[in-house]
C-alpha atoms as a PDB file:
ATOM      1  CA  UNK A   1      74.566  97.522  96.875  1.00  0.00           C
ATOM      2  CA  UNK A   2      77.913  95.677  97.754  1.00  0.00           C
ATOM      3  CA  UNK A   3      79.010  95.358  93.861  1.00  0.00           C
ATOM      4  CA  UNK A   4      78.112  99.580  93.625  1.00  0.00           C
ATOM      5  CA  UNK A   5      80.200 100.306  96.932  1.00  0.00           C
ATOM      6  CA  UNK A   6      82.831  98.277  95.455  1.00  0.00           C
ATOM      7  CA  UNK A   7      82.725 100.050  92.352  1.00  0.00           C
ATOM      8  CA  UNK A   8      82.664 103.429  93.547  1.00  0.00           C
ATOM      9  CA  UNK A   9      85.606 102.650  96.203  1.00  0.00           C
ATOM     10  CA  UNK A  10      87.667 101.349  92.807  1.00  0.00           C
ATOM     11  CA  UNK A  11      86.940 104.797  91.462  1.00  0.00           C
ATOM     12  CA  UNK A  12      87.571 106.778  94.518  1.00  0.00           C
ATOM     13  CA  UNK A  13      90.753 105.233  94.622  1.00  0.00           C
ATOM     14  CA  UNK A  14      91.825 105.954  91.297  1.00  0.00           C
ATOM     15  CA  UNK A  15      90.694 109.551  91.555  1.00  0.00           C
ATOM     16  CA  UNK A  16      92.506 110.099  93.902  1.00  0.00           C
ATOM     17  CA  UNK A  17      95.996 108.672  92.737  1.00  0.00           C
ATOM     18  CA  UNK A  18      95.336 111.441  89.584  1.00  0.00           C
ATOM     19  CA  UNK A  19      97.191 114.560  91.414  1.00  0.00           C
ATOM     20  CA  UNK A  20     100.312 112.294  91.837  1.00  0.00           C
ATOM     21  CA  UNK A  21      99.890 111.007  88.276  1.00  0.00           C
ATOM     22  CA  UNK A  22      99.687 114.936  87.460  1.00  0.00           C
ATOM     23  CA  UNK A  23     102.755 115.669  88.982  1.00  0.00           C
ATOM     24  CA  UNK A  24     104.328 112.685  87.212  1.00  0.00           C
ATOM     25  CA  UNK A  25     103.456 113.445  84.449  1.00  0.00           C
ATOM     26  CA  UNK A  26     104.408 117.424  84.488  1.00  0.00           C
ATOM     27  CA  UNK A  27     107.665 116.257  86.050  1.00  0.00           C
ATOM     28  CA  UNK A  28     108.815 113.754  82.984  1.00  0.00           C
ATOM     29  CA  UNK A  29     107.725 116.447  80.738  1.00  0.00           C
ATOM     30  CA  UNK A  30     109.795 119.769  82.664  1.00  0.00           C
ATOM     31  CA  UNK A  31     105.987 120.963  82.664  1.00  0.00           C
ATOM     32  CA  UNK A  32     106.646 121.893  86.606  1.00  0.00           C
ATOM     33  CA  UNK A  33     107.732 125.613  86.187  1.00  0.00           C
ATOM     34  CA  UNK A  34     111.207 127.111  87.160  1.00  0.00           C
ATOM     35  CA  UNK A  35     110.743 125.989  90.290  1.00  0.00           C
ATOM     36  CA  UNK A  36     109.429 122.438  90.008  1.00  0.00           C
ATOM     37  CA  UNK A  37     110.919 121.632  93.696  1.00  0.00           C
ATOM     38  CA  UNK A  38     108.508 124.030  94.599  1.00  0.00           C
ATOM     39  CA  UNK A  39     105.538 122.802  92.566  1.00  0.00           C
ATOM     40  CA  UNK A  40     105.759 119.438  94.259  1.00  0.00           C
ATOM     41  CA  UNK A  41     105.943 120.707  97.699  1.00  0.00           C
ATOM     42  CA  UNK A  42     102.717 122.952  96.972  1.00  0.00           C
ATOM     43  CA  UNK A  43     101.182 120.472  95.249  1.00  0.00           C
ATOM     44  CA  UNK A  44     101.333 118.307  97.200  1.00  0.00           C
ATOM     45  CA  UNK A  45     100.877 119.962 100.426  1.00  0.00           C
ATOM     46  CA  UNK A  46      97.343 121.402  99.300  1.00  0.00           C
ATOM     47  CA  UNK A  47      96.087 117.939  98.025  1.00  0.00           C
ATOM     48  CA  UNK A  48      97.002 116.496 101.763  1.00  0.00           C
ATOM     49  CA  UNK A  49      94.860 119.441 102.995  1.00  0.00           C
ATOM     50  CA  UNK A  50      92.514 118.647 100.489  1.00  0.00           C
ATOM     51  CA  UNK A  51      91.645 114.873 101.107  1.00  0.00           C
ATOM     52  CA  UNK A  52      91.475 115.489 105.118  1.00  0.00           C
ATOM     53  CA  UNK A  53      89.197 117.903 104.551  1.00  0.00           C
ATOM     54  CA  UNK A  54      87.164 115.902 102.129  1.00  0.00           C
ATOM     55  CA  UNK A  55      87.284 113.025 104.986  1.00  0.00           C
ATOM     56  CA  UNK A  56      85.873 115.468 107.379  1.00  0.00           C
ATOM     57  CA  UNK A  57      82.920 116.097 104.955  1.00  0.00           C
ATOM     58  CA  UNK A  58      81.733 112.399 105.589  1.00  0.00           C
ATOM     59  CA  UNK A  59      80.262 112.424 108.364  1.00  0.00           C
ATOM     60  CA  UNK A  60      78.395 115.598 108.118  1.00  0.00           C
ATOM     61  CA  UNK A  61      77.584 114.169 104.710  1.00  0.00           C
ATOM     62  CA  UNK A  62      76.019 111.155 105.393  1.00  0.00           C
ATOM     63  CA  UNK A  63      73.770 113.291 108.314  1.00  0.00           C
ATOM     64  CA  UNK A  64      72.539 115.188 105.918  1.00  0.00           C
ATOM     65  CA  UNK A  65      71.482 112.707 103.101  1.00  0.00           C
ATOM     66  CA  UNK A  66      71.400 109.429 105.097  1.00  0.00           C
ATOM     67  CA  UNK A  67      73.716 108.050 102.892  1.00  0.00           C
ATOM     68  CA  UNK A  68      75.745 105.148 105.333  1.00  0.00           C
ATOM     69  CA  UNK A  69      78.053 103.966 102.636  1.00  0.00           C
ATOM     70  CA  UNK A  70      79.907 107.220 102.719  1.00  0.00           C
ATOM     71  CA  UNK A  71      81.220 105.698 106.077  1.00  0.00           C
ATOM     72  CA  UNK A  72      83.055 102.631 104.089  1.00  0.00           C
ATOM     73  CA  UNK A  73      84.997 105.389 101.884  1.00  0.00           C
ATOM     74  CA  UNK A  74      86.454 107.296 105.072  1.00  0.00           C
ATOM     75  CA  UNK A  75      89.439 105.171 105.915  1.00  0.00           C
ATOM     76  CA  UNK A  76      90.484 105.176 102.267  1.00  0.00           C
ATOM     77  CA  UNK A  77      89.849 109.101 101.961  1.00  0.00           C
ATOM     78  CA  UNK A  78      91.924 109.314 105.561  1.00  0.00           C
ATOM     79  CA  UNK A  79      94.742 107.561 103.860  1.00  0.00           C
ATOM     80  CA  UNK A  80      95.217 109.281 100.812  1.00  0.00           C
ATOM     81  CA  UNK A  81      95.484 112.443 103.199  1.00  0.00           C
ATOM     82  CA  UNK A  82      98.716 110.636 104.996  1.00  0.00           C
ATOM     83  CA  UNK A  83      99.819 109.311 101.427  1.00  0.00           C
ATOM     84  CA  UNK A  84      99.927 112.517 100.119  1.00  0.00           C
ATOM     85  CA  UNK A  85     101.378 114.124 103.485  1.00  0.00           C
ATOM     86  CA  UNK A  86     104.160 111.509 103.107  1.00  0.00           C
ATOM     87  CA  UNK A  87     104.955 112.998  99.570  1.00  0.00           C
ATOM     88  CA  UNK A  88     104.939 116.098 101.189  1.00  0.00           C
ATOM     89  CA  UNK A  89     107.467 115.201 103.879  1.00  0.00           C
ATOM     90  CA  UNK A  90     109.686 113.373 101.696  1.00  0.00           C
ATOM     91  CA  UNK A  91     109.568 116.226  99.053  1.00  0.00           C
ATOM     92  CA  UNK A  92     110.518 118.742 102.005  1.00  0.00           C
ATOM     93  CA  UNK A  93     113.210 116.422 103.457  1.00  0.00           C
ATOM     94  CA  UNK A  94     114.954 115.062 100.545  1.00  0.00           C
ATOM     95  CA  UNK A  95     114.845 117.465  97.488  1.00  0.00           C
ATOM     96  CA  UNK A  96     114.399 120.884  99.643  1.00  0.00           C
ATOM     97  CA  UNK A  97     116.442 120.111 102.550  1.00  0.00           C
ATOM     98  CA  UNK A  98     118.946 117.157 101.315  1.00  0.00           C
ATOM     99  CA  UNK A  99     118.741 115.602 104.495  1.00  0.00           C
ATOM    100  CA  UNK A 100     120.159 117.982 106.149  1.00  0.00           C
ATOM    101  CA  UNK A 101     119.186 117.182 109.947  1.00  0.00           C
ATOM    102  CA  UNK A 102     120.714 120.369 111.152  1.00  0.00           C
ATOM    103  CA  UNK A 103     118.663 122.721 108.694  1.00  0.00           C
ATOM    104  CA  UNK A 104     115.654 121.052 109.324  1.00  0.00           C
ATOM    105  CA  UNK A 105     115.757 121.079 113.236  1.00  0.00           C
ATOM    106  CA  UNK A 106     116.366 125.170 112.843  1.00  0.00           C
ATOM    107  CA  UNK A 107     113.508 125.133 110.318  1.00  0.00           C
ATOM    108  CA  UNK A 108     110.929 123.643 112.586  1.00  0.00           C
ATOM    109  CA  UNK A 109     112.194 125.728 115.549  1.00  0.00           C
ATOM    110  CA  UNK A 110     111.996 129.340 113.635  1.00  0.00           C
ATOM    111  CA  UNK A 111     109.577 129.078 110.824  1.00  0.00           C
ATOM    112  CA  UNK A 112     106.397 128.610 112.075  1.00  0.00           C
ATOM    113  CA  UNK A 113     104.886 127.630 109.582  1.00  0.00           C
ATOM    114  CA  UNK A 114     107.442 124.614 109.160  1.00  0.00           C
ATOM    115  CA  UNK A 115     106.638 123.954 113.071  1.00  0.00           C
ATOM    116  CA  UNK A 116     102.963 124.157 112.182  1.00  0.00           C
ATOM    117  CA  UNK A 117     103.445 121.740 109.506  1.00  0.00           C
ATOM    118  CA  UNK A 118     105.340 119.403 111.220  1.00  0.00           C
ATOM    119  CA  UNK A 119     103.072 118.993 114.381  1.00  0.00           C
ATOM    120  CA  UNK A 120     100.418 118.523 111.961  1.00  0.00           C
ATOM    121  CA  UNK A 121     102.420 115.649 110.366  1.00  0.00           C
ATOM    122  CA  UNK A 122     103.179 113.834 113.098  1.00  0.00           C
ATOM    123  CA  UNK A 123      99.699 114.113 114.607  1.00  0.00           C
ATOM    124  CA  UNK A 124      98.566 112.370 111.659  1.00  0.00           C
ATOM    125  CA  UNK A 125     101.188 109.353 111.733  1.00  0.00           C
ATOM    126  CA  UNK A 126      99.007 107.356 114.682  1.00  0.00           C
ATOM    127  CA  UNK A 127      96.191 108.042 113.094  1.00  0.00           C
ATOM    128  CA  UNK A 128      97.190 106.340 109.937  1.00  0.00           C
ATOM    129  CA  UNK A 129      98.947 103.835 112.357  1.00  0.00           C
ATOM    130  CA  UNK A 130      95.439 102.774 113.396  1.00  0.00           C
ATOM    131  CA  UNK A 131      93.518 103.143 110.934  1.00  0.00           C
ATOM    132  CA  UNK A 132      92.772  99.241 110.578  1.00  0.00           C
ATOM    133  CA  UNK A 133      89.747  97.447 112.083  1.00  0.00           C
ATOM    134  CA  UNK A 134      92.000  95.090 113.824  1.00  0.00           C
ATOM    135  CA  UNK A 135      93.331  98.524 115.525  1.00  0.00           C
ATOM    136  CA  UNK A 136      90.017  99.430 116.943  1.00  0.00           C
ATOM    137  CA  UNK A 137      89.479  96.341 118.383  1.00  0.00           C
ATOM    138  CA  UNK A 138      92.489  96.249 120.004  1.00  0.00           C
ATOM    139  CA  UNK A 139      92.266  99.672 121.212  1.00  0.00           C
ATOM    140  CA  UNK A 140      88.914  99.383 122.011  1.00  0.00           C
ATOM    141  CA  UNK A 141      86.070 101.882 120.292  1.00  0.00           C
ATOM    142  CA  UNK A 142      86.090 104.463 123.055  1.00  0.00           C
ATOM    143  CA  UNK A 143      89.628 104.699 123.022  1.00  0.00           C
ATOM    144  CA  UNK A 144      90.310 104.490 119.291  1.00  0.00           C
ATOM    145  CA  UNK A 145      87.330 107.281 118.771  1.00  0.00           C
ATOM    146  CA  UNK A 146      89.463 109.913 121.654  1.00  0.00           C
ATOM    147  CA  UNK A 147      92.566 109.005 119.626  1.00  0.00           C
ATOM    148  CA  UNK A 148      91.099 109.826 116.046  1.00  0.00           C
ATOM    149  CA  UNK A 149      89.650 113.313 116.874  1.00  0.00           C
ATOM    150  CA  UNK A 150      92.824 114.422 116.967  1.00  0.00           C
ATOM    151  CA  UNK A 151      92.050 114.468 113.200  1.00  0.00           C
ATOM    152  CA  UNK A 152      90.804 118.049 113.845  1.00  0.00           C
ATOM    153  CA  UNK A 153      94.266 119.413 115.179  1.00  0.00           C
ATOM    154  CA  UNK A 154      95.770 118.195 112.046  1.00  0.00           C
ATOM    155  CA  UNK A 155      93.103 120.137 110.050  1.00  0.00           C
ATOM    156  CA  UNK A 156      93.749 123.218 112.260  1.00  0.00           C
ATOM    157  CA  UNK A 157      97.486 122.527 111.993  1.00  0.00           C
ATOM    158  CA  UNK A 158      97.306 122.345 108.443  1.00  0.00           C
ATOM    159  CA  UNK A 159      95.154 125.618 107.756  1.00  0.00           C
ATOM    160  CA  UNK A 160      97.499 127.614 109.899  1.00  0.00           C
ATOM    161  CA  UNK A 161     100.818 126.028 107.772  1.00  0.00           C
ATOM    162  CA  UNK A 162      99.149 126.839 104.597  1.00  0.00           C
ATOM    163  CA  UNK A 163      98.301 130.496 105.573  1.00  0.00           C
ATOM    164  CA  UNK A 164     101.539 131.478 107.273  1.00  0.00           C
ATOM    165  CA  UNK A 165     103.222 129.930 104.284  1.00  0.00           C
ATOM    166  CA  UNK A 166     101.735 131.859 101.580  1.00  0.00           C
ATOM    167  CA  UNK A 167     102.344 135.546 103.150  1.00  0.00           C
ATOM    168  CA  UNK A 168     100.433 137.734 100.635  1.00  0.00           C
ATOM    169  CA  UNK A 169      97.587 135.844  98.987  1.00  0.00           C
ATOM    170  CA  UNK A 170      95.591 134.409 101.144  1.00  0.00           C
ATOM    171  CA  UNK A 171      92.194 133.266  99.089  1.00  0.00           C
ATOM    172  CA  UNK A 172      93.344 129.637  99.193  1.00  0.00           C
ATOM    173  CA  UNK A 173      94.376 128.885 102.571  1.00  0.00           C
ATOM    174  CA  UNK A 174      91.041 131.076 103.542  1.00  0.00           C
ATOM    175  CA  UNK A 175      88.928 129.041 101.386  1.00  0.00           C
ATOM    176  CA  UNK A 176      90.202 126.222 103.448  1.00  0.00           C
ATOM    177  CA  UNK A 177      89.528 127.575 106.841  1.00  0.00           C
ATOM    178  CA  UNK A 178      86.046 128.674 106.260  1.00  0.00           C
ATOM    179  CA  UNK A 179      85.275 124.740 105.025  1.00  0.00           C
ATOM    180  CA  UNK A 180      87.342 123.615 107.835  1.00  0.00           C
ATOM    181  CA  UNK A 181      85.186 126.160 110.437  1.00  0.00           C
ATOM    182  CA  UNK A 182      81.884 124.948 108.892  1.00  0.00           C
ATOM    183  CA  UNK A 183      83.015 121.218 109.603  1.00  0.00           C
ATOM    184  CA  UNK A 184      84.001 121.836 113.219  1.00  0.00           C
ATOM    185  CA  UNK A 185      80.610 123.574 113.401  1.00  0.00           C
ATOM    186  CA  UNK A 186      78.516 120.802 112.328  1.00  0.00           C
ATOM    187  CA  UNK A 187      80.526 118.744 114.739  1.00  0.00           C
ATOM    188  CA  UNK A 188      79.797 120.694 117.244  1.00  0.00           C
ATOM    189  CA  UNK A 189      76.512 121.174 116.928  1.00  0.00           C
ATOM    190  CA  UNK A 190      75.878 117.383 116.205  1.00  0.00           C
ATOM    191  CA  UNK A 191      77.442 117.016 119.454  1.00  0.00           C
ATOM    192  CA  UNK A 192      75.235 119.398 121.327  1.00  0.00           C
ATOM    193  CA  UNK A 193      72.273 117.706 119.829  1.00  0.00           C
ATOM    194  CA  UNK A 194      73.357 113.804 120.721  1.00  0.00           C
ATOM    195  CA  UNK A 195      74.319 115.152 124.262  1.00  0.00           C
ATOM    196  CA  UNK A 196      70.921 116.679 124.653  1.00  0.00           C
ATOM    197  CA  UNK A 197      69.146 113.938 123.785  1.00  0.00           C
ATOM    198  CA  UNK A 198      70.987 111.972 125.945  1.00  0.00           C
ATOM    199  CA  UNK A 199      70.326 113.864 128.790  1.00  0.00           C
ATOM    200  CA  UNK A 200      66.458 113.655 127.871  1.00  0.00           C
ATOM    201  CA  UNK A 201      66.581 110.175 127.508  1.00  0.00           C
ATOM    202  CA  UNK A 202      68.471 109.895 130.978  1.00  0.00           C
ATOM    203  CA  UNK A 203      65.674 111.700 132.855  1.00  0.00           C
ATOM    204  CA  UNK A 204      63.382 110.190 131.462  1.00  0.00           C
ATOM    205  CA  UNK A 205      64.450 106.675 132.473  1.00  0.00           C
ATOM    206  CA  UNK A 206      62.884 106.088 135.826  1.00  0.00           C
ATOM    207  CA  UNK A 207      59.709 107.087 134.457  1.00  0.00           C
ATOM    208  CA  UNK A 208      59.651 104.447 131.624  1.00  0.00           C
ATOM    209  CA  UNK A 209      60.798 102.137 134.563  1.00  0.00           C
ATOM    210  CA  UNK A 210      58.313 102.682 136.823  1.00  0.00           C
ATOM    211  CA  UNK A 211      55.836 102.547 133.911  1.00  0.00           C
ATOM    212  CA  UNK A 212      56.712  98.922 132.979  1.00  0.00           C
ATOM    213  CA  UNK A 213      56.978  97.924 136.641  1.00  0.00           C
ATOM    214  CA  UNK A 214      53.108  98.648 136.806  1.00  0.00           C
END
């Protein structure tokens, strides 16, 4: 099984380096539109939206088919979503804005979607910052687990900077909040489940105490 998780983690990797190589590509060949500042920033943008969304789908995932090894591709899914979030920064910061400090400071204070956007990014940076296992031991699990859920703020953050973004048509960024609603609901229901049983378990305690004391 180790030689097939390496395998598929080789090819999950490489699958997910094709939307830059896309891009690449499209760029060297002026295949990017009028606009091709524009494509990249789009581009992007949706593929960062796209890979934290596909990390969400892990654990729900692997609850529904059993499948553990999912687990061992989350950090690498989590990644690409910063990766491609970077690319997204750099795309707004250097070829939209020119580095313009000024411009950007009174983007992210009257465009909400651009304030949206960047809360979401810089949610994500500690999250990336810790995403090693070296991280969670030195954090500790409990802590490192309270930290990473913030992972849902940045999908919340980044459905509401897609949809104010677009304005008119609004299929794509809704496509993206229904998955994102269906994730948090699985969450939340897999929470409401483990903290039942829990409770069960917890009343039930003294009885399968006093049981073995006899």
């Amino acid at each position: 099984m180790g030689a097939q998780i390496a395998w598929i983690k080789a090819a999950v990797f490489v699958l997910a380096l094709c939307p830059l190589a896309r891009l690449a590509v499209g760029a060297f060949a002026g295949a990017l539109g009028a606009n091709p500042i524009e494509a990249i920033t789009r581009s992007t943008g949706t593929w960062t939206l796209s890979f934290l969304l596909i990390t969400l789908c892990v654990t729900p995932l692997r609850k529904l088919t059993g499948w553990n090894w999912l687990l061992r591709l989350r950090r690498m899914l989590g990644l690409y979503a910063f990766f491609y979030a970077v690319l997204h920064f750099i795309t707004y910061v250097w070829l939209d804005q020119f580095f313009d400090l000024g411009a950007m400071v009174k983007d992210v204070v009257k465009r909400p979607f651009i304030t949206a956007g960047f809360t979401s990014f810089l949610l994500l940076v500690p999250l990336a910052a810790t995403s090693t296992s070296a991280m969670v031991k030195k954090l500790g699990a409990k802590k490192w687990l309270a930290l990473h859920r913030l992972v849902y703020a940045v999908g919340v953050g980044g459905v509401i900077h897609y949809w104010w973004l677009v304005k008119r048509d609004i299929t794509q960024p809704a496509v993206y909040a229904a998955v994102l609603v269906v994730l948090l609901g699985l969450r939340l229901l897999y929470y409401a489940r483990e903290s039942a049983a829990t409770a069960v378990a917890r009343r039930r305690e003294p009885e399968l105490r006093a049981t073995s004391q006899r």
